[in-house]
N, C-alpha and C. Protein backbone atom coordinates (compact mmCIF):
# COMPACT_ATOMS: atom_id res chain seq x y z
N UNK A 1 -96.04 109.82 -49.68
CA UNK A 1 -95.92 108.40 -49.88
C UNK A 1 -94.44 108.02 -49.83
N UNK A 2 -94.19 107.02 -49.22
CA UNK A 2 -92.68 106.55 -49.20
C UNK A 2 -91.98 105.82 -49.84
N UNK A 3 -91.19 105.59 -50.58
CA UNK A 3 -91.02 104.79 -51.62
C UNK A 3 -89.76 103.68 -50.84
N UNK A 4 -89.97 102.62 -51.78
CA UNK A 4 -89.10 101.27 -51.13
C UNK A 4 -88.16 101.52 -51.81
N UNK A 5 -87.45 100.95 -51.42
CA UNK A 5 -86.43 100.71 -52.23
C UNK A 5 -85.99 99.01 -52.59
N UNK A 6 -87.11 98.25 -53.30
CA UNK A 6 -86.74 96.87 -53.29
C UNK A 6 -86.11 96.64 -54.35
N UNK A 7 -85.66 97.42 -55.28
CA UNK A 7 -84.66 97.11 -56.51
C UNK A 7 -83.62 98.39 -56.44
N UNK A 8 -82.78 97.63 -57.29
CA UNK A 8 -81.41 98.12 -57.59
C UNK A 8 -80.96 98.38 -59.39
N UNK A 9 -80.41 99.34 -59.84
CA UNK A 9 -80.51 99.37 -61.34
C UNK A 9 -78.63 99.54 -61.28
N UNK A 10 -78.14 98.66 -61.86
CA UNK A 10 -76.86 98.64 -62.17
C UNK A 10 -76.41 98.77 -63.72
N UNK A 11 -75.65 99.20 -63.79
CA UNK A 11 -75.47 99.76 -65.06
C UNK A 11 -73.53 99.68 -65.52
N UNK A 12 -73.75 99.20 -67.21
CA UNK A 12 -71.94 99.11 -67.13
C UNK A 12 -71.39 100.30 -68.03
N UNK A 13 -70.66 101.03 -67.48
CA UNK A 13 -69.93 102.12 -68.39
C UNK A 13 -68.66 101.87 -68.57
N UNK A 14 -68.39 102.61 -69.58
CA UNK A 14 -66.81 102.62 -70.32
C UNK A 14 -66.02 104.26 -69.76
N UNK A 15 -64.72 104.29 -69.30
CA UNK A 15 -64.73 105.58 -68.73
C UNK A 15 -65.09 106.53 -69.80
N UNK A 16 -65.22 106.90 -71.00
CA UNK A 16 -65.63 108.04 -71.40
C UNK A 16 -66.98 108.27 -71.24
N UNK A 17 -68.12 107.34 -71.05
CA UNK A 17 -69.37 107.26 -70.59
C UNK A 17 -69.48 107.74 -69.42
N UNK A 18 -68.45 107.47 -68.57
CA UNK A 18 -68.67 107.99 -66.55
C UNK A 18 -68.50 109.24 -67.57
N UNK A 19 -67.62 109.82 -67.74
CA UNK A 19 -66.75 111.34 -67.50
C UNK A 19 -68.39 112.19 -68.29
N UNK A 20 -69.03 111.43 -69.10
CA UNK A 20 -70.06 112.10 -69.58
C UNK A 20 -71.17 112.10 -68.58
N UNK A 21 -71.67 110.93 -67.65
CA UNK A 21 -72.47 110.97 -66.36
C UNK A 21 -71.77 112.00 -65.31
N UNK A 22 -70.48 112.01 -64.88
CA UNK A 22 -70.37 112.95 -64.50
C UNK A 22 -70.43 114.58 -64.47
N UNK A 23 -70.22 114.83 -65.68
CA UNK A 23 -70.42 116.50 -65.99
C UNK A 23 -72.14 116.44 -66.18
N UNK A 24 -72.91 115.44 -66.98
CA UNK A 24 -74.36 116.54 -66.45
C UNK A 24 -74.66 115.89 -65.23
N UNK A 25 -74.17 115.18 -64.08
CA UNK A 25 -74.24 115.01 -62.61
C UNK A 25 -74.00 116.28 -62.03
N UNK A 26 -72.61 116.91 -62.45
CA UNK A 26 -72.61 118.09 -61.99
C UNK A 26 -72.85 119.48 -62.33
N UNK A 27 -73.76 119.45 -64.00
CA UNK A 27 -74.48 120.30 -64.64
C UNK A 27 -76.14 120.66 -63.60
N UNK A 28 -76.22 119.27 -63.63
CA UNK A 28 -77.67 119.22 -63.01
C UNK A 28 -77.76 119.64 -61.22
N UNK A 29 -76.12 119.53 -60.73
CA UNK A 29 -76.33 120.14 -59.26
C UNK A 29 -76.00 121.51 -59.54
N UNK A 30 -75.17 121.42 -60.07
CA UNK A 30 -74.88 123.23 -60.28
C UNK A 30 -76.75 124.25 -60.95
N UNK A 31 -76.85 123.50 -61.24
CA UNK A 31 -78.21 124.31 -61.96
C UNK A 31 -79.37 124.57 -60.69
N UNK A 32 -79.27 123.49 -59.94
CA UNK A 32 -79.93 123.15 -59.12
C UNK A 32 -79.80 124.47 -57.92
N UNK A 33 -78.62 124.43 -57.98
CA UNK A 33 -77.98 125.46 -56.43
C UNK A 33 -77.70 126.83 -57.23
N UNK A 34 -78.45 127.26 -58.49
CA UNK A 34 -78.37 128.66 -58.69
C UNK A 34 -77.18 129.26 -59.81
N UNK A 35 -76.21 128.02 -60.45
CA UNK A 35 -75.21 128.22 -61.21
C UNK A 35 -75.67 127.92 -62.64
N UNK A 36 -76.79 129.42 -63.01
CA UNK A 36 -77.42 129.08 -64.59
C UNK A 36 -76.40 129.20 -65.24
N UNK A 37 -75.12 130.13 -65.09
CA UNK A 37 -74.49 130.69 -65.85
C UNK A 37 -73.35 129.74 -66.44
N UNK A 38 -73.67 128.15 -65.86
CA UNK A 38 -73.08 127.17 -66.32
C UNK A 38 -73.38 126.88 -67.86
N UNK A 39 -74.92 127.38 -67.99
CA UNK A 39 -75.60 127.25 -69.28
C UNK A 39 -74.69 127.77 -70.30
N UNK A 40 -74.28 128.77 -70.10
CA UNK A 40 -73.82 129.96 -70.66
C UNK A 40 -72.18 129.38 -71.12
N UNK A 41 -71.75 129.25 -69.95
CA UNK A 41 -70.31 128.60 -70.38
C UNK A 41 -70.02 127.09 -71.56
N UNK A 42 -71.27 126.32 -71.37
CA UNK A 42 -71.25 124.83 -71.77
C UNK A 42 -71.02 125.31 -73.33
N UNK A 43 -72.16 126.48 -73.65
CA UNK A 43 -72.53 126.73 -75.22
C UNK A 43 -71.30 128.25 -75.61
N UNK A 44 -70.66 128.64 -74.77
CA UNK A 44 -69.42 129.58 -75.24
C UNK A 44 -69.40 129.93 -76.55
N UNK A 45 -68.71 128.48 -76.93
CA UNK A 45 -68.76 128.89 -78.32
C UNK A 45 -69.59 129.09 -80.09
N UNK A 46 -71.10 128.51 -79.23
CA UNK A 46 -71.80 128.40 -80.12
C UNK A 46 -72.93 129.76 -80.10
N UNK A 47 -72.71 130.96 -78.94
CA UNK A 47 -73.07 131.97 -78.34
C UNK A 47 -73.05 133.11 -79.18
N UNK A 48 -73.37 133.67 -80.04
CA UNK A 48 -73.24 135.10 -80.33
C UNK A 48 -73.38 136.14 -79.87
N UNK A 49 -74.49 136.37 -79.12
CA UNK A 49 -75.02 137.41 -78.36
C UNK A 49 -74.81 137.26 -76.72
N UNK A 50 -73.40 136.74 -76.16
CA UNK A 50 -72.87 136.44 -75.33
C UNK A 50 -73.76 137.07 -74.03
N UNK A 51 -73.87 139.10 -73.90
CA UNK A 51 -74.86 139.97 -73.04
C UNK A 51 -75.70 139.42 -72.93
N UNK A 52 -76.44 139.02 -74.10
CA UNK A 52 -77.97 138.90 -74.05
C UNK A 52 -78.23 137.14 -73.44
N UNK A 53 -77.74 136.54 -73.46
CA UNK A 53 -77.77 134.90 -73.02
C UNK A 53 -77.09 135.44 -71.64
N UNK A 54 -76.53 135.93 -71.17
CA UNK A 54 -76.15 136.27 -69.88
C UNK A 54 -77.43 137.04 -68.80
N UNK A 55 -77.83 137.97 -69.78
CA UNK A 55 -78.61 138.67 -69.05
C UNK A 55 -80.57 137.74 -68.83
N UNK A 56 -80.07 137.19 -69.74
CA UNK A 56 -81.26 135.73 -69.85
C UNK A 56 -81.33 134.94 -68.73
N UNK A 57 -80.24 134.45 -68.65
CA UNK A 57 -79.89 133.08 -67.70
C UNK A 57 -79.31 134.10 -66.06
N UNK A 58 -79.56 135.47 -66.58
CA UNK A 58 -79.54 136.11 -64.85
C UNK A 58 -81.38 135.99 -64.52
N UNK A 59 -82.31 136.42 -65.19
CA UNK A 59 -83.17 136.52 -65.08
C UNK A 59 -83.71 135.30 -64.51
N UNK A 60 -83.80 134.27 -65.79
CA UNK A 60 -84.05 132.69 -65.16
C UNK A 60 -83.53 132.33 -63.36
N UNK A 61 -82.28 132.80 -63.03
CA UNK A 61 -82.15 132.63 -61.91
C UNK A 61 -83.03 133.23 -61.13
N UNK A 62 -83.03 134.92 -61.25
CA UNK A 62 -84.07 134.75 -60.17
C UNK A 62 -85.63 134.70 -60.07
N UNK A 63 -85.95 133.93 -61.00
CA UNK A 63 -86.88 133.52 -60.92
C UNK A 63 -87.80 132.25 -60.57
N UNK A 64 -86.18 131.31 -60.73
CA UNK A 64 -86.04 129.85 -59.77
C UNK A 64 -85.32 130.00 -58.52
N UNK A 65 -84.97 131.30 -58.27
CA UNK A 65 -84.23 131.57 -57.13
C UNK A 65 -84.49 132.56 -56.71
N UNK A 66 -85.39 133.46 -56.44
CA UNK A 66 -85.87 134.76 -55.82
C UNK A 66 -84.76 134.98 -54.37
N UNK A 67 -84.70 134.09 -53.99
CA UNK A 67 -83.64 134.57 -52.48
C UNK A 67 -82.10 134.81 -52.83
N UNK A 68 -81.98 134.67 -54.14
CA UNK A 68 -80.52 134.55 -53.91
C UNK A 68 -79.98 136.06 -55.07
N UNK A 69 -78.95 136.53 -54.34
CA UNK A 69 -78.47 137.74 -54.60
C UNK A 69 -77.92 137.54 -56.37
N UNK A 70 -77.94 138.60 -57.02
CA UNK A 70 -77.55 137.80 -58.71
C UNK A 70 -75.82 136.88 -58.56
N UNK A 71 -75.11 137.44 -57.64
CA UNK A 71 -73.57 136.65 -57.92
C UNK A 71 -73.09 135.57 -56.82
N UNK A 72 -74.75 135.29 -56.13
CA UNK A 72 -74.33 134.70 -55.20
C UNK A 72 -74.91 133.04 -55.73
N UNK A 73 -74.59 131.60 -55.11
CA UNK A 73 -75.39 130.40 -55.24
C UNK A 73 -75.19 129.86 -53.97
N UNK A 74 -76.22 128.69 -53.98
CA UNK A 74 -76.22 127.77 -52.80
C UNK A 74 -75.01 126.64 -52.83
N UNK A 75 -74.35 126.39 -51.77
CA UNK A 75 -72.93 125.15 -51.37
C UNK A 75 -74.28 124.28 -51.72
N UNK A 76 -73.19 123.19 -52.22
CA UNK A 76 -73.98 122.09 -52.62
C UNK A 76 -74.60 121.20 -50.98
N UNK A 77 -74.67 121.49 -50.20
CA UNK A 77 -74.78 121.05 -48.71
C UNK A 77 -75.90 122.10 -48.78
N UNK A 78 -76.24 122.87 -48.96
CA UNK A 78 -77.00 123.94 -48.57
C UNK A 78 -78.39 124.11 -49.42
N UNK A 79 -77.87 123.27 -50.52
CA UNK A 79 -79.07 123.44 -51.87
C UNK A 79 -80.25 122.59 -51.27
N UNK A 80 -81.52 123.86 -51.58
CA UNK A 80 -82.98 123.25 -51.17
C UNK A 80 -83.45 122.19 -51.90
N UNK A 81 -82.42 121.98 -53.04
CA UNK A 81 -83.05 120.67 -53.85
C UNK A 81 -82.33 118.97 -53.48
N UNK A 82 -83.12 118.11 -52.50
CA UNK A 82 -82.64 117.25 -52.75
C UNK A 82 -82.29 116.37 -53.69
N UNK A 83 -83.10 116.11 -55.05
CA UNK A 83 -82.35 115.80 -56.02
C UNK A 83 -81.09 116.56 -56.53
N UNK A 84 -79.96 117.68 -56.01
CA UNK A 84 -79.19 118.07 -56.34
C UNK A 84 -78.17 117.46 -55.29
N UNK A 85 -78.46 117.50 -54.41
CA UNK A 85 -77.68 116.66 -53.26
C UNK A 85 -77.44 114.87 -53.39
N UNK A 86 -78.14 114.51 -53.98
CA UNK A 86 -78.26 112.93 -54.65
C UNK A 86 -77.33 112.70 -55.68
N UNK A 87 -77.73 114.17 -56.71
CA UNK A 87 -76.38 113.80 -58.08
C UNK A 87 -75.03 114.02 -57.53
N UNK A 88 -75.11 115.06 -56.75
CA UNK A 88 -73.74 115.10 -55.57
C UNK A 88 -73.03 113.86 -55.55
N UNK A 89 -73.80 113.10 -55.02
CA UNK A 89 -73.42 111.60 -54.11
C UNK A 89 -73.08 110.59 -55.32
N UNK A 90 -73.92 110.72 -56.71
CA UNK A 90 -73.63 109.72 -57.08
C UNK A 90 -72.38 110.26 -57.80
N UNK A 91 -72.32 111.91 -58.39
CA UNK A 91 -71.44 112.50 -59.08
C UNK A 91 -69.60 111.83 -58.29
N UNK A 92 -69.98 111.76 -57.14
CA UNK A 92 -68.64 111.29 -56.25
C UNK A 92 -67.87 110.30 -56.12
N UNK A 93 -69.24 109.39 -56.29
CA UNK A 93 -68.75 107.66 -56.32
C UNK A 93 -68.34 107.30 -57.93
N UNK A 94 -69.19 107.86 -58.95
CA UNK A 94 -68.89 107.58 -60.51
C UNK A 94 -67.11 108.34 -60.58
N UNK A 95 -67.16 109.29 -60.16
CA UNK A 95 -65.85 110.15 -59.72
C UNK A 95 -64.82 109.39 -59.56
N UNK A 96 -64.89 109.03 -58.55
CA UNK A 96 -63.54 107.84 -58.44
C UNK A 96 -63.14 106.47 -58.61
N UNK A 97 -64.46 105.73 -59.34
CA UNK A 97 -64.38 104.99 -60.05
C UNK A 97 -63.76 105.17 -61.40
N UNK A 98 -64.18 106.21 -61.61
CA UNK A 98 -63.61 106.54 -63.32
C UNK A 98 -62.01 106.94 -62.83
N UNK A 99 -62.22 107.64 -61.90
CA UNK A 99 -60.13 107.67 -61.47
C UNK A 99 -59.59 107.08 -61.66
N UNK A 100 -59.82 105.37 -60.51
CA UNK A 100 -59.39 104.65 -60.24
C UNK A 100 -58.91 103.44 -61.53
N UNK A 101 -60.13 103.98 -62.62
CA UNK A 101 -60.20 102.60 -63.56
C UNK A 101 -59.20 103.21 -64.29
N UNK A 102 -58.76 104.36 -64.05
CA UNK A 102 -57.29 105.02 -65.15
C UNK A 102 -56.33 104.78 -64.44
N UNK A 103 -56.46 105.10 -63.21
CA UNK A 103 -55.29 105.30 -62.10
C UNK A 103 -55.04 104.46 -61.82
N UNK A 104 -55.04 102.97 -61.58
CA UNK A 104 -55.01 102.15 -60.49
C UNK A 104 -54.47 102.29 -59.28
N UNK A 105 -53.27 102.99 -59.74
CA UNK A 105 -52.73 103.52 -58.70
C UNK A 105 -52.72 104.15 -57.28
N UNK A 106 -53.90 105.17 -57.84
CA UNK A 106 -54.72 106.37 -57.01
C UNK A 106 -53.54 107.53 -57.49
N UNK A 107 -53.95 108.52 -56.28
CA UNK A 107 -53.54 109.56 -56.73
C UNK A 107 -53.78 110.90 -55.96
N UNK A 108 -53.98 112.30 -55.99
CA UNK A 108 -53.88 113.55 -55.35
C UNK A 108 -55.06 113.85 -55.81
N UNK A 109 -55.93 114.48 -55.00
CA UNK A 109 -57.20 115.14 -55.77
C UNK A 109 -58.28 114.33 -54.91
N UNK A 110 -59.38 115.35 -55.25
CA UNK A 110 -60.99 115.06 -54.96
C UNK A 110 -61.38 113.64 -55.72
N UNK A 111 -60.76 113.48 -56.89
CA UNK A 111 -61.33 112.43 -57.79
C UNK A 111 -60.67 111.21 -57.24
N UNK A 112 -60.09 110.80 -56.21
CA UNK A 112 -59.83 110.18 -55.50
C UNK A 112 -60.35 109.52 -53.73
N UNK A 113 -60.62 110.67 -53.54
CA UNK A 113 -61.06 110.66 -52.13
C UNK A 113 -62.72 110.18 -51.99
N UNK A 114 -62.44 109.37 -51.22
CA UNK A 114 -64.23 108.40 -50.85
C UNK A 114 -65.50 110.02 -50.59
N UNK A 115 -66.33 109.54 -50.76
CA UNK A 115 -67.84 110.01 -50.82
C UNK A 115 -67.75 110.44 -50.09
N UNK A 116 -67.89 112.04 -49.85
CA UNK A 116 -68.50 112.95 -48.79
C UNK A 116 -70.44 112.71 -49.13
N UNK A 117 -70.53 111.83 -48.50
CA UNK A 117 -72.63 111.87 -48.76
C UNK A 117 -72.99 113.39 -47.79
N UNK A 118 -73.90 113.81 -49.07
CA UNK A 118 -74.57 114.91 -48.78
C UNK A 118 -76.53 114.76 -48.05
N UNK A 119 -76.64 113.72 -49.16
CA UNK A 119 -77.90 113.81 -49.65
C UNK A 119 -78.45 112.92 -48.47
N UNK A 120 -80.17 113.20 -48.45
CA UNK A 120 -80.73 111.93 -47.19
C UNK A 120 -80.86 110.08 -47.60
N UNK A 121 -80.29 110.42 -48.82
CA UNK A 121 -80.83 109.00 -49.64
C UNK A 121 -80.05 107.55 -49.27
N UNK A 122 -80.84 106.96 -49.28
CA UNK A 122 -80.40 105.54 -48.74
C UNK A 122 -80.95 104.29 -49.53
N UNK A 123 -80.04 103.19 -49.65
CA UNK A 123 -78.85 103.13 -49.18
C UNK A 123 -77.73 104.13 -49.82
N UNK A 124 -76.70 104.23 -49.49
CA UNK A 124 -75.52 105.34 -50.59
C UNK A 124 -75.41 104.38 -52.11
N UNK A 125 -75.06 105.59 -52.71
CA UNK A 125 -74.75 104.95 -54.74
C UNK A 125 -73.38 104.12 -54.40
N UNK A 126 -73.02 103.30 -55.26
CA UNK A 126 -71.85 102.37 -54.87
C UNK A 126 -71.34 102.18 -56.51
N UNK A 127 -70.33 101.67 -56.76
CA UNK A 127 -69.34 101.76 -58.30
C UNK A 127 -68.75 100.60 -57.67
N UNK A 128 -68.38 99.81 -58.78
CA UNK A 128 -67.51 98.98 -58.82
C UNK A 128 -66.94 98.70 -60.33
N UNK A 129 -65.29 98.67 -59.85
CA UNK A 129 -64.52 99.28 -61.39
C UNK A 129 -64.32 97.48 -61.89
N UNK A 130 -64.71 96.89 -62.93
CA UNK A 130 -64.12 95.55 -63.76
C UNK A 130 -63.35 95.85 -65.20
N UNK A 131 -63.08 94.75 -65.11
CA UNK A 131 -61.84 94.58 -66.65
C UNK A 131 -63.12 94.16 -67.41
N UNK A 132 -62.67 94.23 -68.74
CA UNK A 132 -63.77 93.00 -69.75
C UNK A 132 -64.04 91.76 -69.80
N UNK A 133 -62.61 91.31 -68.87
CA UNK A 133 -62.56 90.03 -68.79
C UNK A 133 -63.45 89.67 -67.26
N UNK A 134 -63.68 90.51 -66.19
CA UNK A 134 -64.67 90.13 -65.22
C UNK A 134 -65.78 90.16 -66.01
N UNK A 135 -66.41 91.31 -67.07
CA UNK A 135 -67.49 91.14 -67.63
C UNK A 135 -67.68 89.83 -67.94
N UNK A 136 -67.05 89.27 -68.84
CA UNK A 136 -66.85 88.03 -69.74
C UNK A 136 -67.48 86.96 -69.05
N UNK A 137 -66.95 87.64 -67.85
CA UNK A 137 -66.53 86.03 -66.75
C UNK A 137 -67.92 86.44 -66.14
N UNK A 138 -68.58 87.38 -66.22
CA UNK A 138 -70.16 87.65 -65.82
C UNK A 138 -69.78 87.62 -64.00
N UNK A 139 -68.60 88.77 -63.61
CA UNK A 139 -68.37 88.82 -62.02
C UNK A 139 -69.23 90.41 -62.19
């Protein structure tokens, strides 16, 4: 079944809100393309049995991932999950919006540079950075 796309869900964040959409944007692609061991790193320090949560979250992989070698993962271009290729896209655009709303300036880096779209999804995710006072002003 094909789905429309006759609505749009816009949403207003504060940059510490992006920087939090962004990391599980890129929790949820990394998990997606075979990087359990992200699990592992997030909780570091709350970890005791460091081996044993390692040797856990090797297992879990291949068991959501039977093709893939234990130290190997899928490029995010390559991942069989299109919802991982989507958080990609939006992970990119929230990305340099949250830059930009610090930076104005711009700047050096990925967190700058426009949307490499991965994903088949259409139309592309879009950001637009306002003051409080465009809020105010309801732009």
């Amino acid at each position: 079944m094909e789905q429309k796309n006759d609505f749009f869900i816009q949403t207003t964040l504060t940059p510490e809100q992006a920087r939090v959409v962004i990391h599980a944007l890129d929790l949820l692609s990394r998990l997606h393309c075979g990087q359990f061991r992200e699990i592992g790193w997030l909780f570091r320090s709350q970890i005791k049995e460091h081996d044993l949560v390692d040797r856990l979250l090797a297992e879990l992989k291949q068991e959501c991932h039977p093709g893939l070698k234990p130290t190997h993962s899928y490029g995010i271009a390559e991942c069989p999950t299109e919802s991982a290729r989507i958080a990609w896209d939006i992970l990119q655009v929230v990305r340099k919006a949250e830059a930009y709303s610090q930076h104005p300036e711009g700047g050096l880096g990925m967190r700058y540079s426009d949307p490499m779209f991965i994903s088949d999804s259409r139309p592309r995710p879009t950001a637009k950075i306002a003051t409080i006072l465009d809020r105010l002003a309801g732009i």
